[in-house]
C-alpha atoms as a PDB file:
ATOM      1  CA  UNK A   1       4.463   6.648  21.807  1.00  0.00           C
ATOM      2  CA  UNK A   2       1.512   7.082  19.671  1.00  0.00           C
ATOM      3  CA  UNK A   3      -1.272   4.656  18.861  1.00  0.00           C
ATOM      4  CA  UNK A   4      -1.801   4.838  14.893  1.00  0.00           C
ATOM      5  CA  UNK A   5      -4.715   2.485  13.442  1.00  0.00           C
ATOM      6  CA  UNK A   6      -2.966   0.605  10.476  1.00  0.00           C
ATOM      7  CA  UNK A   7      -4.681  -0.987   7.745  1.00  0.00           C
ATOM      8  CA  UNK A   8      -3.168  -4.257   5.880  1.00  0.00           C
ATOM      9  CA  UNK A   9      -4.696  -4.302   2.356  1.00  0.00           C
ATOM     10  CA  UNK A  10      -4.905  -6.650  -0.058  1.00  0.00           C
ATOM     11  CA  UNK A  11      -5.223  -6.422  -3.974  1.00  0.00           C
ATOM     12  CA  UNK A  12      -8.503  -7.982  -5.342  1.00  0.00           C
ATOM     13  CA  UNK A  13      -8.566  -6.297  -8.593  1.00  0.00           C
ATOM     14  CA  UNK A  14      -7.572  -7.861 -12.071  1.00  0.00           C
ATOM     15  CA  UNK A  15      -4.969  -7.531 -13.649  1.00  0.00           C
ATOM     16  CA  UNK A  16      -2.679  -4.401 -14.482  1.00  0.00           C
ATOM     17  CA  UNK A  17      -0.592  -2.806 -16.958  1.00  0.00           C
ATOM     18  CA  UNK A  18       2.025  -0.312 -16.480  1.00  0.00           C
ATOM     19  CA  UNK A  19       3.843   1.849 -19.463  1.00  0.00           C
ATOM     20  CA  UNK A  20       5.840   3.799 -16.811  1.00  0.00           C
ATOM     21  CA  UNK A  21      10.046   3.966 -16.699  1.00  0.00           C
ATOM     22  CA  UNK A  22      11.052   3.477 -13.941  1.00  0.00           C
ATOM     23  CA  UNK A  23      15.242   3.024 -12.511  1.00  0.00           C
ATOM     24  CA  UNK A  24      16.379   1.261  -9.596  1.00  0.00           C
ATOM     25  CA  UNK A  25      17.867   3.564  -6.520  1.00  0.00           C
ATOM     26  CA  UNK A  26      21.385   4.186  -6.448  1.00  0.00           C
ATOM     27  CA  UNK A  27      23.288   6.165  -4.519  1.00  0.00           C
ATOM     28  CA  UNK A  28      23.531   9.132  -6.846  1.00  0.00           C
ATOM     29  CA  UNK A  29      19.877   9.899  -6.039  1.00  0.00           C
ATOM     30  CA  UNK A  30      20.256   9.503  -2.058  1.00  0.00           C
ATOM     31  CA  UNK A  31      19.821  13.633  -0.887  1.00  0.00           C
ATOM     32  CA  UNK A  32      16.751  14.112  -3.737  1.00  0.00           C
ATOM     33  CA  UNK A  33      14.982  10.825  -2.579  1.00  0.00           C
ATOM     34  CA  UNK A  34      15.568  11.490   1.064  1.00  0.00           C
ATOM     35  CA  UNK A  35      14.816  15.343   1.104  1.00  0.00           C
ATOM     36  CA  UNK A  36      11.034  14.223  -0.922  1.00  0.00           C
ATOM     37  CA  UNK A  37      10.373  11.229   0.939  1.00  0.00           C
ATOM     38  CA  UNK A  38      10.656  13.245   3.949  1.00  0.00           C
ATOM     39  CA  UNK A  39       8.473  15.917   3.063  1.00  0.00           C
ATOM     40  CA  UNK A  40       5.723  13.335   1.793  1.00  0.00           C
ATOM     41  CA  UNK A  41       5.486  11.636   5.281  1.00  0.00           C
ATOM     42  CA  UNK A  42       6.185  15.150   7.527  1.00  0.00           C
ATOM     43  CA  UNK A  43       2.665  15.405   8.298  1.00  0.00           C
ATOM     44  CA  UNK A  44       2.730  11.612   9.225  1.00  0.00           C
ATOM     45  CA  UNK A  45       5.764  11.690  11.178  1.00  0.00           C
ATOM     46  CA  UNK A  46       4.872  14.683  13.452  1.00  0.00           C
ATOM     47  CA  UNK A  47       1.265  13.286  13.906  1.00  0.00           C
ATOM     48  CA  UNK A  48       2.893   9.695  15.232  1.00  0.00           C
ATOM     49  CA  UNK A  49       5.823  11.828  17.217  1.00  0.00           C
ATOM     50  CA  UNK A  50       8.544  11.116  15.154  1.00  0.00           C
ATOM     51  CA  UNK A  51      11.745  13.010  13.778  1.00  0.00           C
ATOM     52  CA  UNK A  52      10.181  13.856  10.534  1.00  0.00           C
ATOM     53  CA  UNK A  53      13.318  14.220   8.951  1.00  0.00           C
ATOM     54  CA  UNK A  54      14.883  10.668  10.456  1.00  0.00           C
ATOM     55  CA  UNK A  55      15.739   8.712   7.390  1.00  0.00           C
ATOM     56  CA  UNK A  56      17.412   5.436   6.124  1.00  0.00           C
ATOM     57  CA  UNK A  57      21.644   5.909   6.146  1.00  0.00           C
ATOM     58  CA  UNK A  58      22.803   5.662   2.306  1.00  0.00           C
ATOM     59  CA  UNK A  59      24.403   2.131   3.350  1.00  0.00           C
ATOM     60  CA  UNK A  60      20.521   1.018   4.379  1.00  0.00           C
ATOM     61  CA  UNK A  61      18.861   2.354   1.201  1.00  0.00           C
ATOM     62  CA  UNK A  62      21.870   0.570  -0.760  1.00  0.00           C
ATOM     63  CA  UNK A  63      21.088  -2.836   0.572  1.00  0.00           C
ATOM     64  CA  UNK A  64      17.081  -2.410  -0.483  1.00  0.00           C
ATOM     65  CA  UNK A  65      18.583  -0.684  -3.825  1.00  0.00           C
ATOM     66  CA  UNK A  66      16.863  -3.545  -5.986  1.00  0.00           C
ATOM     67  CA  UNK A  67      13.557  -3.144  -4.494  1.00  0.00           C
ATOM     68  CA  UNK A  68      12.949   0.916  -4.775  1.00  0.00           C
ATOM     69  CA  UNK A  69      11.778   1.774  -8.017  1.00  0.00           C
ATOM     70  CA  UNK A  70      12.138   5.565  -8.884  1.00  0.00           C
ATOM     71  CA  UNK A  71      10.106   7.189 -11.479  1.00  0.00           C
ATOM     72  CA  UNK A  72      11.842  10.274 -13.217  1.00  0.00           C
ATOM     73  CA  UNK A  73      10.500  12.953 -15.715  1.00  0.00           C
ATOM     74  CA  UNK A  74      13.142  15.337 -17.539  1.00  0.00           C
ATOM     75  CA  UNK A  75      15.768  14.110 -14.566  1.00  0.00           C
ATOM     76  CA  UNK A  76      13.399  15.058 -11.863  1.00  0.00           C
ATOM     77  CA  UNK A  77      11.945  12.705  -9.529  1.00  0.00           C
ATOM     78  CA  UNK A  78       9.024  12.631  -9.192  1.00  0.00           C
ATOM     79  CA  UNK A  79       8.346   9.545  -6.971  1.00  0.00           C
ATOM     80  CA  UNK A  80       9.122   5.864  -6.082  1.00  0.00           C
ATOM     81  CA  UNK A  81       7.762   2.857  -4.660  1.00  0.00           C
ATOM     82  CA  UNK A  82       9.288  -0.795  -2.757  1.00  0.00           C
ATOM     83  CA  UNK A  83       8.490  -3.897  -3.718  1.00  0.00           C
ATOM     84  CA  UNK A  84       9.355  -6.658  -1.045  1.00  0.00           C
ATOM     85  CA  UNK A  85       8.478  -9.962  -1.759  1.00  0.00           C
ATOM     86  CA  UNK A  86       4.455  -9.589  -1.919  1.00  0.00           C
ATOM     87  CA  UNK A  87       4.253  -6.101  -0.391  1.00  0.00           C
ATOM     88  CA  UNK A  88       3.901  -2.916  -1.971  1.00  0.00           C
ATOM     89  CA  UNK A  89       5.772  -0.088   0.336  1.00  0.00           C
ATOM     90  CA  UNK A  90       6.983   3.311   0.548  1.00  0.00           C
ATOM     91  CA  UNK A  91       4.709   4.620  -1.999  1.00  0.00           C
ATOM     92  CA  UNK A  92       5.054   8.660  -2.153  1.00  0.00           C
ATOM     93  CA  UNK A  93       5.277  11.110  -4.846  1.00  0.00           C
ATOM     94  CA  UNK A  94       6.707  14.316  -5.230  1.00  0.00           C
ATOM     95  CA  UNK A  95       4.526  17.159  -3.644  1.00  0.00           C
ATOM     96  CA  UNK A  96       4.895  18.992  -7.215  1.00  0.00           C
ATOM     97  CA  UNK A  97       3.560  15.953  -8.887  1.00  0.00           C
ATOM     98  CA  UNK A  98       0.688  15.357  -6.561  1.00  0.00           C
ATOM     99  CA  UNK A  99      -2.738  14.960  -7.507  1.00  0.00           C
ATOM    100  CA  UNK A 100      -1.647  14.405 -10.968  1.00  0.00           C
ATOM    101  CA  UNK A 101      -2.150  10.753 -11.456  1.00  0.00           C
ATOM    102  CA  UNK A 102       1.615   9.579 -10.551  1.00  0.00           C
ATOM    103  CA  UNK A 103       0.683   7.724  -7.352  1.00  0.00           C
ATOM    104  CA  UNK A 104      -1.774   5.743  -9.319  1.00  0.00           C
ATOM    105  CA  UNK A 105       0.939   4.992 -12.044  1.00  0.00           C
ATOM    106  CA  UNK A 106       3.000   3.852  -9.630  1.00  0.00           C
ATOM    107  CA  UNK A 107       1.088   1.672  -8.107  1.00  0.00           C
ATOM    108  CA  UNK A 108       0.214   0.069 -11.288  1.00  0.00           C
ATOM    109  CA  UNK A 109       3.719  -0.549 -11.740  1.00  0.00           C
ATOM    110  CA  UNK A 110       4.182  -2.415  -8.447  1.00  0.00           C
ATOM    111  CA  UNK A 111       0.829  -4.721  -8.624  1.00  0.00           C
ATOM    112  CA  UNK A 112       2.104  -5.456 -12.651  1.00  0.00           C
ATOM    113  CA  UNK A 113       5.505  -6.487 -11.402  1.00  0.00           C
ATOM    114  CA  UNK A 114       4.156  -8.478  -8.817  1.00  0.00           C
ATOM    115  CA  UNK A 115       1.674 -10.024 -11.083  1.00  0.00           C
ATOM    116  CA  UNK A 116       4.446 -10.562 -14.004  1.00  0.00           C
ATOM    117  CA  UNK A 117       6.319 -12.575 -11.372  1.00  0.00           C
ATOM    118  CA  UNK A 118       3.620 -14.806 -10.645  1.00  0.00           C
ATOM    119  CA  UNK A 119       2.799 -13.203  -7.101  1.00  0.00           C
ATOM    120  CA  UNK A 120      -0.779 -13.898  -5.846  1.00  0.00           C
ATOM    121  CA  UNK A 121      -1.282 -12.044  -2.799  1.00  0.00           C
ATOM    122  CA  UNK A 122      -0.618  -8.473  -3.449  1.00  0.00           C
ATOM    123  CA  UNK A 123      -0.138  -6.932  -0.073  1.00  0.00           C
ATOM    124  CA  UNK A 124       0.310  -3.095   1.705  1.00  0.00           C
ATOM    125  CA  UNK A 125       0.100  -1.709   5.214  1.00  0.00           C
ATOM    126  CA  UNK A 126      -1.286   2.197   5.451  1.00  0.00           C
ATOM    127  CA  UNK A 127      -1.605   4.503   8.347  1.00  0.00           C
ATOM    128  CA  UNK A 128      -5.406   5.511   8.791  1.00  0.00           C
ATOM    129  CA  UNK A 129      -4.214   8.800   9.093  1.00  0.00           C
ATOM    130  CA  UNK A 130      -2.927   8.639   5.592  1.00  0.00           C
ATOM    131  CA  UNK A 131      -6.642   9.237   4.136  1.00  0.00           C
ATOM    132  CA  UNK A 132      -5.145  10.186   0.974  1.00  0.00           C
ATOM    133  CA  UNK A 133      -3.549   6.678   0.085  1.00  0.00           C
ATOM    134  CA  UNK A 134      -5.833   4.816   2.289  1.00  0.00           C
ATOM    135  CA  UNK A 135      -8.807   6.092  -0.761  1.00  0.00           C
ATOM    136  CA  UNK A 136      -5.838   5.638  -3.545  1.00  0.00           C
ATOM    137  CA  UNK A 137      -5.724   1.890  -2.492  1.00  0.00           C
ATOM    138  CA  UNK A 138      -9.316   1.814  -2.136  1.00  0.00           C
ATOM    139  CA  UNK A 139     -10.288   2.879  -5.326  1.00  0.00           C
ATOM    140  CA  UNK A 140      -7.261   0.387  -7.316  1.00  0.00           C
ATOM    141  CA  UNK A 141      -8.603  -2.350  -6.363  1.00  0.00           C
ATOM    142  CA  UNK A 142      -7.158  -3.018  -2.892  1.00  0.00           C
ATOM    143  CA  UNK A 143      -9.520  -4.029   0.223  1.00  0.00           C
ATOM    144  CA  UNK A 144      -8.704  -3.834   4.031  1.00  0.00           C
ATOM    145  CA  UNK A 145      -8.354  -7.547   5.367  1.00  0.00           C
ATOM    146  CA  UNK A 146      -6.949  -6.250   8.857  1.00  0.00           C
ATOM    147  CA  UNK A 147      -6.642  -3.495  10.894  1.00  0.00           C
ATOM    148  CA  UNK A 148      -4.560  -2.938  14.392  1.00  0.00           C
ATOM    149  CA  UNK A 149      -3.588  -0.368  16.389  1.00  0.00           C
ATOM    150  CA  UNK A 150       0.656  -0.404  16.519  1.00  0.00           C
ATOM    151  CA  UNK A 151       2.747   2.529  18.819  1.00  0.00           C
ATOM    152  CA  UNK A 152       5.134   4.729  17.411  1.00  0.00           C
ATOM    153  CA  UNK A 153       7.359   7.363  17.984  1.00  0.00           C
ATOM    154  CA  UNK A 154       9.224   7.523  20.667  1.00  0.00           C
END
């Protein structure tokens, strides 16, 4: 087991528009969104001790299928993002696309949905080791209301 500091955010900015397309997950997209998502937390994964390349069975990512939101340019994808209830998750983007503005995007999409369906509290949980997306939050509007110190791995 690993102790990882995690941050739970919460969105105090106004509000946000999004012009981005975005599809829900089906199955036809299960090896590209498993092979990226897996390379966007490897780092993660081996820091905390785990299987970097464990990953949600196609039957799991089904029954979540109308929460992922998958953003595509010229059939390539190039990220995606969850949306449970008030909670933003699974944020990652494409390492091709990186550093290119598409995290942002997608995050705008999430906090408009959320605030299109009436959703106060805007909510995310972030590894401190993820300095990346812990300043991407940061900077969008999003402040650190808690932090704890949870075990992974194995």
């Amino acid at each position: 087991m690993t102790e990882v500091i995690v941050h739970e955010m919460k969105y105090y900015g106004g509000k946000v528009n999004s012009d981005i397309d975005v599809v829900n997950y089906s199955n036809e997209y299960y090896n590209d969104y498993r092979r990226i998502c897996c390379d966007c937390f490897r780092n993660l994964s081996i820091a905390t001790n785990q299987n970097p390349d464990s990953f949600y069975t196609q039957e799991e990512m089904n029954e979540k299928k109308s929460n992922v939101f998958i953003m595509f340019i010229d059939k390539e994808m190039v990220g995606s993002v969850e949306i449970h209830e008030n909670i933003i998750d699974h944020l990652f983007v494409n390492p091709k696309y990186q550093n290119k503005g598409y995290g942002k995007k997608l995050l705008f999409f999430a906090i408009n949905r959320l605030q299109e369906a009436g959703t106060d509290e805007i909510t995310l949980f972030v590894a401190d080791l993820n300095k990346e997306a812990v300043q991407l939050y940061l900077n969008n509007g999003f402040e650190c209301i808690n932090t704890t110190i949870e075990n992974w791995g194995e």
